[in-house]
N, C-alpha and C. Protein backbone atom coordinates (compact mmCIF):
# COMPACT_ATOMS: atom_id res chain seq x y z
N UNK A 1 -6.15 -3.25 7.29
CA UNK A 1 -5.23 -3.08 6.21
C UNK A 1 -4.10 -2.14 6.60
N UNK A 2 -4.58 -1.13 7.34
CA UNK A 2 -3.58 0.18 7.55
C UNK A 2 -2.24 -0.75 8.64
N UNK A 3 -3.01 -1.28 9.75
CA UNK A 3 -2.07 -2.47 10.69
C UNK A 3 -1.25 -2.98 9.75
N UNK A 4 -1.59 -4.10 8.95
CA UNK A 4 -0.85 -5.08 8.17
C UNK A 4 0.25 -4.05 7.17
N UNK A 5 0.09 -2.79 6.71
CA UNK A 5 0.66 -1.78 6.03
C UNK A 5 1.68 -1.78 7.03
N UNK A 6 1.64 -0.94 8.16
CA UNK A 6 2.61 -0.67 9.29
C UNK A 6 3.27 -1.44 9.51
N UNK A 7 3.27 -2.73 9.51
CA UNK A 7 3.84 -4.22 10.09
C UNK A 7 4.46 -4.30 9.10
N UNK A 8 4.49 -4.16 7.96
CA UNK A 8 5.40 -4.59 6.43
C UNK A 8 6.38 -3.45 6.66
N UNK A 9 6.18 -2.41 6.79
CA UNK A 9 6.85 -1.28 6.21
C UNK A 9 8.03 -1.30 7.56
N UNK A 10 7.48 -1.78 8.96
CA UNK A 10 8.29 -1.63 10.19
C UNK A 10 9.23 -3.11 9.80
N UNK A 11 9.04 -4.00 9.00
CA UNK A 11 10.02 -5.46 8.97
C UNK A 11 11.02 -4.82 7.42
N UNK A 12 10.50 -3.37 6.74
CA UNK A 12 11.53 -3.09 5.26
C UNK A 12 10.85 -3.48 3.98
N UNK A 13 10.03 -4.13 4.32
CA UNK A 13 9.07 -4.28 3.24
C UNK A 13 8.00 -3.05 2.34
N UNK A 14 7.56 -2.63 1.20
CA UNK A 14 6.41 -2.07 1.02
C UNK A 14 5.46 -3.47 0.27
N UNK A 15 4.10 -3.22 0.70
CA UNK A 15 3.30 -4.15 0.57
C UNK A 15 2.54 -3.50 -0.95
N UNK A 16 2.04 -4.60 -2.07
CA UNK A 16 1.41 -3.95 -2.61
C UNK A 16 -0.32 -3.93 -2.57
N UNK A 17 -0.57 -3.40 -3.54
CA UNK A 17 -1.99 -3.73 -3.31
C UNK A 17 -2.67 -5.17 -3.53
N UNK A 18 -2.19 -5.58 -4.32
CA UNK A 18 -2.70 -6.93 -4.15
C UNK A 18 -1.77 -7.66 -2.97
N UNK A 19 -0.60 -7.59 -2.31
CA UNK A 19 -0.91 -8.33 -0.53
C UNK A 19 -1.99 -7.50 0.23
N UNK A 20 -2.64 -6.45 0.11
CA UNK A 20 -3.55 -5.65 0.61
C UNK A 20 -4.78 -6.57 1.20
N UNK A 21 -5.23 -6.83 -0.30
CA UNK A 21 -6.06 -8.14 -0.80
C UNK A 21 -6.10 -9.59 -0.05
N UNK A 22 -4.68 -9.64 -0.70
CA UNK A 22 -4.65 -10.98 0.33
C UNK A 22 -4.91 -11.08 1.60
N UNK A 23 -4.48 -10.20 2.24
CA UNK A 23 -5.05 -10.32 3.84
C UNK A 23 -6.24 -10.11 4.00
N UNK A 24 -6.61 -8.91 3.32
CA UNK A 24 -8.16 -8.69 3.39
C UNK A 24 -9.26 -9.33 2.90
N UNK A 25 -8.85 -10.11 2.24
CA UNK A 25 -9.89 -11.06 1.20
C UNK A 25 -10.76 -10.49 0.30
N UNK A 26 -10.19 -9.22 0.08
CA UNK A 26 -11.07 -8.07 -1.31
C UNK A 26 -10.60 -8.27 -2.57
N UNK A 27 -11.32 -7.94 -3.48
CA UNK A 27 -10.26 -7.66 -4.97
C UNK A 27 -10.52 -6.38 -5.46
N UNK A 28 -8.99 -5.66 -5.47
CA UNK A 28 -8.85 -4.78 -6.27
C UNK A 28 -9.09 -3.61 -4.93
N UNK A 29 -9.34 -3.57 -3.54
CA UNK A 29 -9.79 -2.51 -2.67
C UNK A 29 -8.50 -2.15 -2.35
N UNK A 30 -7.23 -3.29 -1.84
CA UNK A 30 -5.87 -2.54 -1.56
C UNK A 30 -5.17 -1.62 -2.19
N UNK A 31 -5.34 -1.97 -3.81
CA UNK A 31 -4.99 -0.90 -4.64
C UNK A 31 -5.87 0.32 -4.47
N UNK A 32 -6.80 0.60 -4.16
CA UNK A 32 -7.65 1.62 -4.13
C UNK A 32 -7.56 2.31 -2.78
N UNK A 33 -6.86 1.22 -1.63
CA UNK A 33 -6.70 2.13 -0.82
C UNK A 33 -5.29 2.70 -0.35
N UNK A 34 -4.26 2.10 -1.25
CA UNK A 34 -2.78 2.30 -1.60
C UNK A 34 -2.89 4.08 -2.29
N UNK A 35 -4.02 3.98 -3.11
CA UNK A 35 -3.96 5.29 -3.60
C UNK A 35 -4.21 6.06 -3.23
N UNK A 36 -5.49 6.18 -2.55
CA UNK A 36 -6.16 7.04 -1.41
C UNK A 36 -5.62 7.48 -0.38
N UNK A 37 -4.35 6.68 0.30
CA UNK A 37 -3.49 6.69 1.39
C UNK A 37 -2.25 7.72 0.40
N UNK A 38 -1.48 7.64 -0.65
CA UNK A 38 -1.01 8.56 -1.49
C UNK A 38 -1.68 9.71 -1.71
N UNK A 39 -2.94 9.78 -1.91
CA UNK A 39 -3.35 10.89 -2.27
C UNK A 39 -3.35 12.05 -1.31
N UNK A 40 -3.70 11.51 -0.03
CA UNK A 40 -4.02 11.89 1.57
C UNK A 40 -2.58 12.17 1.83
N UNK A 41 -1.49 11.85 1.78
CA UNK A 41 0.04 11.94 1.88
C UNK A 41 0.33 10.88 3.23
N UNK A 42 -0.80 10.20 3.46
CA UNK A 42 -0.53 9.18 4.63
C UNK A 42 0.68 8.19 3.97
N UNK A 43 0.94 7.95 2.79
CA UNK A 43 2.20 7.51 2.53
C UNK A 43 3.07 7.92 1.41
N UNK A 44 4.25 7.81 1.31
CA UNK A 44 4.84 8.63 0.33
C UNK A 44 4.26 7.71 -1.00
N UNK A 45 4.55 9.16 -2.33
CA UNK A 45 4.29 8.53 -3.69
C UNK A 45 5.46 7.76 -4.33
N UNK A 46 5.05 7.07 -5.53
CA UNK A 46 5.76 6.17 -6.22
C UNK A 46 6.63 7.09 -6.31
N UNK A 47 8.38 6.31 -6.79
CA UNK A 47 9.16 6.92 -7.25
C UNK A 47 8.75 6.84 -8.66
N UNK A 48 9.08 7.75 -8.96
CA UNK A 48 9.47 7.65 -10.91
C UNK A 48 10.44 7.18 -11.66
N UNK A 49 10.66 6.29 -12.17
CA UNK A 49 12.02 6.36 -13.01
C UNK A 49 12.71 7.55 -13.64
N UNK A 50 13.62 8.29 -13.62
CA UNK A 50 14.22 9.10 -14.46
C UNK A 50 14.17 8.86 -16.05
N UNK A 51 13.86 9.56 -16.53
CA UNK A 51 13.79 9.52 -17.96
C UNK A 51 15.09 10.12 -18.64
């Protein structure tokens, strides 16, 4: 997953958690590891909209 992450992000892409999924053939683990990888600071966090 972390490969297929790198490969999106190196072509301009961010992948979400469900393409996570898709490659991996899990449900619901890319999102869980989208967050975990945020939490860890292995990737930056969501932007926020300005309020």
């Amino acid at each position: 997953m972390w490969a297929h992450y790198l490969t999106e992000q190196a072509a301009g892409r961010t992948p979400t958690g469900a393409d996570l999924d898709r490659i991996a053939g899990t449900h619901n683990y890319g999102r869980r590891m989208l967050r975990n990888w945020r939490q860890h600071g292995k990737i930056p966090e969501l932007c926020q909209p300005a309020s």
